[in-house]
N, C-alpha and C. Protein backbone atom coordinates (compact mmCIF):
# COMPACT_ATOMS: atom_id res chain seq x y z
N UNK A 1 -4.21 30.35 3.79
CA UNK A 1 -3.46 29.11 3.75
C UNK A 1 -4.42 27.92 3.83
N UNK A 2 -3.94 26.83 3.22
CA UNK A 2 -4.98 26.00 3.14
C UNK A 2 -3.85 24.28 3.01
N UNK A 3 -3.52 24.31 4.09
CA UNK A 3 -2.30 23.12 4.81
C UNK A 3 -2.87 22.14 4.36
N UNK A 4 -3.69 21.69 4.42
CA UNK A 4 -4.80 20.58 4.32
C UNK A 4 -4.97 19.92 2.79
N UNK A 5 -5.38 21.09 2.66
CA UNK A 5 -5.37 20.71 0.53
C UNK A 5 -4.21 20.70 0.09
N UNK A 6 -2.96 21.23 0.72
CA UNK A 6 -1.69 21.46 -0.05
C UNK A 6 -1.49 19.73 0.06
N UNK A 7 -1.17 19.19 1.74
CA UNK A 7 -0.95 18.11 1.96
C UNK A 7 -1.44 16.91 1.03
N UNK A 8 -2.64 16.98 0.61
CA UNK A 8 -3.72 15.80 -0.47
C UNK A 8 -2.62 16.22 -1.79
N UNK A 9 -2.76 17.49 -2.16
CA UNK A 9 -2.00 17.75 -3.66
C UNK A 9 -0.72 17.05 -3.69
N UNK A 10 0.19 16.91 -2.69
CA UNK A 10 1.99 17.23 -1.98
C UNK A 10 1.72 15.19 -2.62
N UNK A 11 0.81 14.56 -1.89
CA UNK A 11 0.35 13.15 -1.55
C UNK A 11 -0.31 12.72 -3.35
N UNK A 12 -1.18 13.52 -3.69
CA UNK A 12 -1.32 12.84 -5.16
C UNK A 12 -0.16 13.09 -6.00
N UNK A 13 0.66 13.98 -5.99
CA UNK A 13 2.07 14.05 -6.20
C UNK A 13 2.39 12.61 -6.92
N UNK A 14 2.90 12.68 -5.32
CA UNK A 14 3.53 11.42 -4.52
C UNK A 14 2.90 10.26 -5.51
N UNK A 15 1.98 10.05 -5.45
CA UNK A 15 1.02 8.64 -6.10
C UNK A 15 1.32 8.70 -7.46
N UNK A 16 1.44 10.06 -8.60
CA UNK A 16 1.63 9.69 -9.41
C UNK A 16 2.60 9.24 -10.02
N UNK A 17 3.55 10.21 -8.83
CA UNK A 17 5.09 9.76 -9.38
C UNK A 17 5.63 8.16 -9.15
N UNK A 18 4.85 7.44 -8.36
CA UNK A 18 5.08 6.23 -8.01
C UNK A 18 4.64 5.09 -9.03
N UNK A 19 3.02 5.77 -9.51
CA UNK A 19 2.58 4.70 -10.83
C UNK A 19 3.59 5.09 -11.83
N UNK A 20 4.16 6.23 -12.01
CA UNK A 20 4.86 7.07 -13.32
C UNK A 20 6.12 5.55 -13.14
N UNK A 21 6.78 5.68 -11.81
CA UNK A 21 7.97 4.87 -11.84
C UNK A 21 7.47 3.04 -12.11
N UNK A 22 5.79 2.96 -11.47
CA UNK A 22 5.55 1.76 -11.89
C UNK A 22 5.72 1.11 -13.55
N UNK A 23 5.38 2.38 -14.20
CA UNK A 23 5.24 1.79 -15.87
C UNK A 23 7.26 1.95 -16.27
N UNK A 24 7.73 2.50 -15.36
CA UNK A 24 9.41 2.13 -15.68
C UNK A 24 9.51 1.16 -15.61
N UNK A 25 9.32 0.37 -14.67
CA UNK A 25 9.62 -0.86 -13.95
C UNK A 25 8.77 -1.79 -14.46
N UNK A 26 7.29 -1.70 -15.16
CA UNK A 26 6.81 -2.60 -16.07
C UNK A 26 7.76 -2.96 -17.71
N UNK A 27 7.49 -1.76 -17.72
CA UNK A 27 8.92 -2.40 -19.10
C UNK A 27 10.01 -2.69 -18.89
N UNK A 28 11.09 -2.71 -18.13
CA UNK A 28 11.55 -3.49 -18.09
C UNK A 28 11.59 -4.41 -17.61
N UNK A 29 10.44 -5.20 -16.76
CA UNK A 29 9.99 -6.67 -16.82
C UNK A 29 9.80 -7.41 -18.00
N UNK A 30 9.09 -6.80 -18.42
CA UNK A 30 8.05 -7.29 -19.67
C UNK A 30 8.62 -7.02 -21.08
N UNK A 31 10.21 -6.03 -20.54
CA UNK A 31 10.88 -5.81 -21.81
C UNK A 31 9.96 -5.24 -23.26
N UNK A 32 9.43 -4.37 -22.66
CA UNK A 32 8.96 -3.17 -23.49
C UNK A 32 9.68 -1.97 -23.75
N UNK A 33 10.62 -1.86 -24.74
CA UNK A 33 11.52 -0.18 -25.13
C UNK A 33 10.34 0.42 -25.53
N UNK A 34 10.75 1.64 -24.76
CA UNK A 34 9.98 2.83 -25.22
C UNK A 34 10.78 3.04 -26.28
N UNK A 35 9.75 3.92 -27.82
CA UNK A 35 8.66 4.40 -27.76
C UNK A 35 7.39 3.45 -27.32
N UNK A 36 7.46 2.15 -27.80
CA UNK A 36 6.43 1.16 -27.54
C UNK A 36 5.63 0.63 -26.57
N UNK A 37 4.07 1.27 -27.04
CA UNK A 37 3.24 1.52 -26.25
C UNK A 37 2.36 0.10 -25.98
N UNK A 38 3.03 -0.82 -26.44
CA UNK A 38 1.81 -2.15 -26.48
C UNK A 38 3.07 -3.33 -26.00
N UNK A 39 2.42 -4.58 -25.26
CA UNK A 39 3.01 -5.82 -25.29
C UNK A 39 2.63 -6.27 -24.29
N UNK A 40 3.64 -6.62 -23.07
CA UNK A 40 2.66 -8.08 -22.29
C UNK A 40 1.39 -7.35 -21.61
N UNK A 41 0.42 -7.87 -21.47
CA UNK A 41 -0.74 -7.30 -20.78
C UNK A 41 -0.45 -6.51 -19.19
N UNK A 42 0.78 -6.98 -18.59
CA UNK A 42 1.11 -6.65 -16.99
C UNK A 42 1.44 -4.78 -17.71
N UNK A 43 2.49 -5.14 -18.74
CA UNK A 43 3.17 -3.84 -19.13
C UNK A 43 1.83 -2.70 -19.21
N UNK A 44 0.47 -3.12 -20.09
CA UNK A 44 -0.75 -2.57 -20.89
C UNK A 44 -0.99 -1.77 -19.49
N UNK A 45 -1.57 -3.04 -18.59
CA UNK A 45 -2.15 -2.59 -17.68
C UNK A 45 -1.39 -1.48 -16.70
N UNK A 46 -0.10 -1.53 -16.54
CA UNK A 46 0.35 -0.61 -15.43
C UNK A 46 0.48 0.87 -16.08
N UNK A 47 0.31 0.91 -17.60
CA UNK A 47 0.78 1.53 -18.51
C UNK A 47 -0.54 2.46 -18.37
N UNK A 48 -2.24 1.96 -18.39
CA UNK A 48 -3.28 2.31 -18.21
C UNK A 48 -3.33 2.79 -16.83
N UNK A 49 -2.91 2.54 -16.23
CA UNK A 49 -3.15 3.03 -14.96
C UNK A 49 -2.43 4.72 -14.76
N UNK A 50 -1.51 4.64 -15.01
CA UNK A 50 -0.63 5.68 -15.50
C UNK A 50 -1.40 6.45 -16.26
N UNK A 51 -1.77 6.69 -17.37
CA UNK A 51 -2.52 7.18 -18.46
C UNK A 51 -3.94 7.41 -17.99
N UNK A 52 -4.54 6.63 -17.17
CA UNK A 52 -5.99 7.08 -16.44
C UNK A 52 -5.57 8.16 -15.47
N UNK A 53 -4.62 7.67 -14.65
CA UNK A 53 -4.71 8.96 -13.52
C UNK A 53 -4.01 10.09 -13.88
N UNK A 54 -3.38 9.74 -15.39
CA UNK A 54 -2.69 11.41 -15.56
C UNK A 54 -3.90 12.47 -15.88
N UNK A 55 -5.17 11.02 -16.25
CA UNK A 55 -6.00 12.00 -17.02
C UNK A 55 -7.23 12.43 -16.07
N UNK A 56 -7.09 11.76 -14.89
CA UNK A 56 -8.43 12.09 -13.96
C UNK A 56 -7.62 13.45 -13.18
N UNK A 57 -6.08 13.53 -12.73
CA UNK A 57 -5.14 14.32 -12.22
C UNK A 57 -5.87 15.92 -11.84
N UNK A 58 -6.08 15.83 -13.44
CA UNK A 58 -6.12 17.42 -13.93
C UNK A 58 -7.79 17.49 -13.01
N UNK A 59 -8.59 17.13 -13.37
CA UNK A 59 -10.07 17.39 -12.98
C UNK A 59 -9.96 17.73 -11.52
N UNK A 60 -9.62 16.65 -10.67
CA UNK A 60 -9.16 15.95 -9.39
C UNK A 60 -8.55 17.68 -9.03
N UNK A 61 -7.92 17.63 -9.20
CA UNK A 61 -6.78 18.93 -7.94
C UNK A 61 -7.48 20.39 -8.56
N UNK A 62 -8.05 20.50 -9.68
CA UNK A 62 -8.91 21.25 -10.15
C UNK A 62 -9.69 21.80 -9.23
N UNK A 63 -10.75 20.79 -8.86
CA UNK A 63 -12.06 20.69 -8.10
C UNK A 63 -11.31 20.78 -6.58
N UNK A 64 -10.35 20.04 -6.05
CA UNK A 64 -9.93 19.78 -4.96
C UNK A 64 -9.93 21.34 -4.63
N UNK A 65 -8.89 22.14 -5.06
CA UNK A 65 -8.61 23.72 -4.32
C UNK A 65 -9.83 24.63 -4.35
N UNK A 66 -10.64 24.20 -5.54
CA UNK A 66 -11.56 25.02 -5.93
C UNK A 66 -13.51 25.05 -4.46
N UNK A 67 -13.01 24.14 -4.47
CA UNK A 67 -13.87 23.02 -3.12
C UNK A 67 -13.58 23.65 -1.75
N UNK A 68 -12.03 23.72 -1.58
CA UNK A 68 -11.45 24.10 -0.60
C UNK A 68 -11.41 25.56 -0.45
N UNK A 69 -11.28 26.47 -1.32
CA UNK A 69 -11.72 27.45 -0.84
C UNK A 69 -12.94 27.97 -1.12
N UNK A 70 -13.62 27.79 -1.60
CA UNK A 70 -15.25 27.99 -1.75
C UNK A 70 -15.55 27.64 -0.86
N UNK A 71 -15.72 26.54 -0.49
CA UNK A 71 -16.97 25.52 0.51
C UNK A 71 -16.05 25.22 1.67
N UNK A 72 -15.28 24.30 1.33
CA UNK A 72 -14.54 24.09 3.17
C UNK A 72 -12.98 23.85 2.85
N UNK A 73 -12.09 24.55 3.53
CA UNK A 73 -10.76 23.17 3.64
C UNK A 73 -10.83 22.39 4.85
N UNK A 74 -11.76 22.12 5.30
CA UNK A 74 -12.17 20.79 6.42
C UNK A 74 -12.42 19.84 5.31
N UNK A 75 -13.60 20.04 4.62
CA UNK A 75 -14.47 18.78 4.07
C UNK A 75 -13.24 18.28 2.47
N UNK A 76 -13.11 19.71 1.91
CA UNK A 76 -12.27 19.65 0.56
C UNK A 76 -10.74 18.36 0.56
N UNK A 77 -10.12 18.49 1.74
CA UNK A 77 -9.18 17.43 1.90
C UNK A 77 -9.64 16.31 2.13
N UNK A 78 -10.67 16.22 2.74
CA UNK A 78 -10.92 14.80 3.18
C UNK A 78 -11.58 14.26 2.32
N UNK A 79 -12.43 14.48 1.23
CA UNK A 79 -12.62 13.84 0.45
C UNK A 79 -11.76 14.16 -0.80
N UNK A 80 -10.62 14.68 -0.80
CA UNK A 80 -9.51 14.57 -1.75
C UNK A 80 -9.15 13.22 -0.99
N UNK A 81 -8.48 13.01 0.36
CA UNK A 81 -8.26 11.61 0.30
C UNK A 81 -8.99 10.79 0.21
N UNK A 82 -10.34 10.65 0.15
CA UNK A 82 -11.17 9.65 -0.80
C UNK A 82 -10.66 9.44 -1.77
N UNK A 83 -10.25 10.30 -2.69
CA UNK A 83 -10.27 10.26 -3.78
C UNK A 83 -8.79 9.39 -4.10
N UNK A 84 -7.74 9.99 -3.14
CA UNK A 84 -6.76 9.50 -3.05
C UNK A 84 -6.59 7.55 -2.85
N UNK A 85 -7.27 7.79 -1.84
CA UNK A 85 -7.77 5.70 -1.82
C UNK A 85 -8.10 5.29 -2.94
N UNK A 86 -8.96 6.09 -3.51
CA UNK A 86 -9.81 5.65 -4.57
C UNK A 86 -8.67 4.89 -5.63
N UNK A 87 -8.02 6.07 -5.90
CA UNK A 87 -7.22 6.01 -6.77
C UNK A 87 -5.81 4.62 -6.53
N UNK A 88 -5.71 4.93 -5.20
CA UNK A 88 -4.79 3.36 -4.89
C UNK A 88 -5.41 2.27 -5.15
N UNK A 89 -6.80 2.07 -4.26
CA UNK A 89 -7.40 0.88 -5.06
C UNK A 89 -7.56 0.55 -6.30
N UNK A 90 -7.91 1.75 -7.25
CA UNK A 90 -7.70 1.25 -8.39
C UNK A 90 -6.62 0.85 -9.13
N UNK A 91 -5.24 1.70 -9.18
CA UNK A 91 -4.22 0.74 -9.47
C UNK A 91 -3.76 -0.38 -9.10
N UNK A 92 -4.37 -0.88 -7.40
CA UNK A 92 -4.26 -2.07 -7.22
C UNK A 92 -4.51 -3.02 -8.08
N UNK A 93 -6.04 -2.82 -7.69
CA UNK A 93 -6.70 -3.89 -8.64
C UNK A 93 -5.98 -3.72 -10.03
N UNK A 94 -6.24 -2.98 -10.51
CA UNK A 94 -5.84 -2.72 -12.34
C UNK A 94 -4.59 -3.44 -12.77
N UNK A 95 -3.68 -3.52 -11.65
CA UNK A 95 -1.98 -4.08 -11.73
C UNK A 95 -2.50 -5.62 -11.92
N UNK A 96 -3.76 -5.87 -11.27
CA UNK A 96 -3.83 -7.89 -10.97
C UNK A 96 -4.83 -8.17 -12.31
N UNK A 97 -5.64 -7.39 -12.67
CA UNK A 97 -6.73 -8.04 -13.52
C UNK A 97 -7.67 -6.39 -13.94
N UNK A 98 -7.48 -6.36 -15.53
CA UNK A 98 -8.44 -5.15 -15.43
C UNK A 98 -9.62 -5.19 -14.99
N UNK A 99 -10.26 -6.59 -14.64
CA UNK A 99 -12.05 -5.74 -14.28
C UNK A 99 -11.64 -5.82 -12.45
N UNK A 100 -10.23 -5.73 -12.05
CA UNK A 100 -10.58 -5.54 -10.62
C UNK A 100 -10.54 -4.33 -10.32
N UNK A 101 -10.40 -3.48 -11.25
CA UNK A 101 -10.01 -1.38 -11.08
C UNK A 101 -11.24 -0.80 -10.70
N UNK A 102 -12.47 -1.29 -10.77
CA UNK A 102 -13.53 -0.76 -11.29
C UNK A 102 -14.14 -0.02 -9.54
N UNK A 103 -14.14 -0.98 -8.79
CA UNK A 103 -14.28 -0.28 -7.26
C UNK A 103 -13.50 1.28 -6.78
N UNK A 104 -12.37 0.95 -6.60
CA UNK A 104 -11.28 2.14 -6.88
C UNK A 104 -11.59 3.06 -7.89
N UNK A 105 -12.12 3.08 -9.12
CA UNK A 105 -12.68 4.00 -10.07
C UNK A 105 -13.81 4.82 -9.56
N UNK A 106 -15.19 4.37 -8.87
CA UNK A 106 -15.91 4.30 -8.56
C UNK A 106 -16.00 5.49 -7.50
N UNK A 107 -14.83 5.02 -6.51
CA UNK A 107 -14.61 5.40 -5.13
C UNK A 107 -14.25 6.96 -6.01
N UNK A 108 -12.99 7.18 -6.40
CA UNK A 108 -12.00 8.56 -6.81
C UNK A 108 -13.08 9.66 -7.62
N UNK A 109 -13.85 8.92 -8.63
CA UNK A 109 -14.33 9.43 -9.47
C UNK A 109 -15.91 10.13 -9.17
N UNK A 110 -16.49 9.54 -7.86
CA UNK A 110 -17.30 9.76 -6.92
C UNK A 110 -16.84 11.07 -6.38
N UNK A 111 -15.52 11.15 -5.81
CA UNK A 111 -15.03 12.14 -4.72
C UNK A 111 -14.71 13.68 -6.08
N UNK A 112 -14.59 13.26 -7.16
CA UNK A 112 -14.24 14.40 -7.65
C UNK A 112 -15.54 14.96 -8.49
N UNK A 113 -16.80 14.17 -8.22
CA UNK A 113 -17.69 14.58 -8.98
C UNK A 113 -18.95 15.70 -7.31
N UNK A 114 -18.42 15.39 -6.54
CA UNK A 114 -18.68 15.89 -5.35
C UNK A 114 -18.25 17.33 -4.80
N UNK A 115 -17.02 17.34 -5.66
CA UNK A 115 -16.06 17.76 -5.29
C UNK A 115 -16.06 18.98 -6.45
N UNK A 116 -16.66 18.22 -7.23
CA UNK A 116 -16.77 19.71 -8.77
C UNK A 116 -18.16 20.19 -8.01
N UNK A 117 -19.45 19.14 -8.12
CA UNK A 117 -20.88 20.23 -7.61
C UNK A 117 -20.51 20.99 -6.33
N UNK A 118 -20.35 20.77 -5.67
CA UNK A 118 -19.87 21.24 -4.40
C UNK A 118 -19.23 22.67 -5.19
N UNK A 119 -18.21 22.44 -5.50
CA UNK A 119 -17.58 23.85 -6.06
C UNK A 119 -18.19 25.26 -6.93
N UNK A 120 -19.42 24.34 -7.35
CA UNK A 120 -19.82 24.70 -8.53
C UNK A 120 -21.42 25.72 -7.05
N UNK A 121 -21.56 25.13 -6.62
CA UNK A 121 -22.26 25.49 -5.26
C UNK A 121 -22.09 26.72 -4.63
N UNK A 122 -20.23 26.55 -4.43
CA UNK A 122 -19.88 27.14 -3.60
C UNK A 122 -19.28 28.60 -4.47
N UNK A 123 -18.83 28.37 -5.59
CA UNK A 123 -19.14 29.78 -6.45
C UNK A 123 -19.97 30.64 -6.77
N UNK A 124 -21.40 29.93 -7.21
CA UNK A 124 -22.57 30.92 -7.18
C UNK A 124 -23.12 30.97 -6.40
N UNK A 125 -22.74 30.85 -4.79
CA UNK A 125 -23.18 31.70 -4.14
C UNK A 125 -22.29 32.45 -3.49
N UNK A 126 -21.26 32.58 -3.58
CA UNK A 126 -20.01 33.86 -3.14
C UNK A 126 -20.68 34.87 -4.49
N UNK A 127 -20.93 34.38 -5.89
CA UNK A 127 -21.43 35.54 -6.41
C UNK A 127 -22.97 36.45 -6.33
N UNK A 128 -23.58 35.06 -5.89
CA UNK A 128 -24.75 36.34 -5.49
C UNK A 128 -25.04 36.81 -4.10
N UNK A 129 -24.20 36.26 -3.10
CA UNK A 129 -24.38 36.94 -1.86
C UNK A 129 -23.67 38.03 -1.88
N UNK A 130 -23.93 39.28 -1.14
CA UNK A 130 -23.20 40.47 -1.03
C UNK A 130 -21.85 40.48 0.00
């Protein structure tokens, strides 16, 4: 069992389904019908934010379990919630001005590149130890 990593996964969930409902709620501010993927910049941007983290998602919870049971579920959650901040800050910023995302990018994209070597660590050597 691994409570810890489930909790981060249960929580990025949570986050995406919230930007998912943010780009609802951008179009109809900004009066964007779907299918239509372009118009006021607020709509672009919440729309990108959405579309970045669907696409960092996959890597992210990838590395997260893979981390967690290889190497630690101490260390593997806690820098899933790095990653998790990361990722709030960046839709913060990203919602006010795109070059304010870039910290928050930084932060998430840090934690999952840690989070893959680490894994990547922690596999070859479960295979060559006996």
């Amino acid at each position: 069992m691994l409570p810890w990593t489930s909790l981060i996964t249960a929580l990025t969930l949570l986050l995406y389904l919230v930007i998912t409902i943010n780009v609802g709620r951008a179009r109809a501010k900004y009066k964007v019908p779907p299918p239509q993927m372009t118009g006021d910049p607020g709509f672009e941007r919440a729309l990108r934010v959405q579309q970045n983290t669907s696409e960092q998602i996959i890597f992210f919870l990838s590395a997260l379990w893979l981390f967690s049971f290889y190497v630690s579920p101490f260390w593997g959650p806690l820098l899933g919630a790095i990653w998790l901040v990361g990722r709030i800050a960046y839709a913060w910023g990203y919602y006010q001005a795109a070059e304010k995302r870039m910290i928050g990018f930084v932060i998430s994209s840090f934690s999952s590149i840690v989070l893959l070597l680490g894994s990547l660590v922690g596999i070859i050597l479960s295979l060559v130890q006996p």
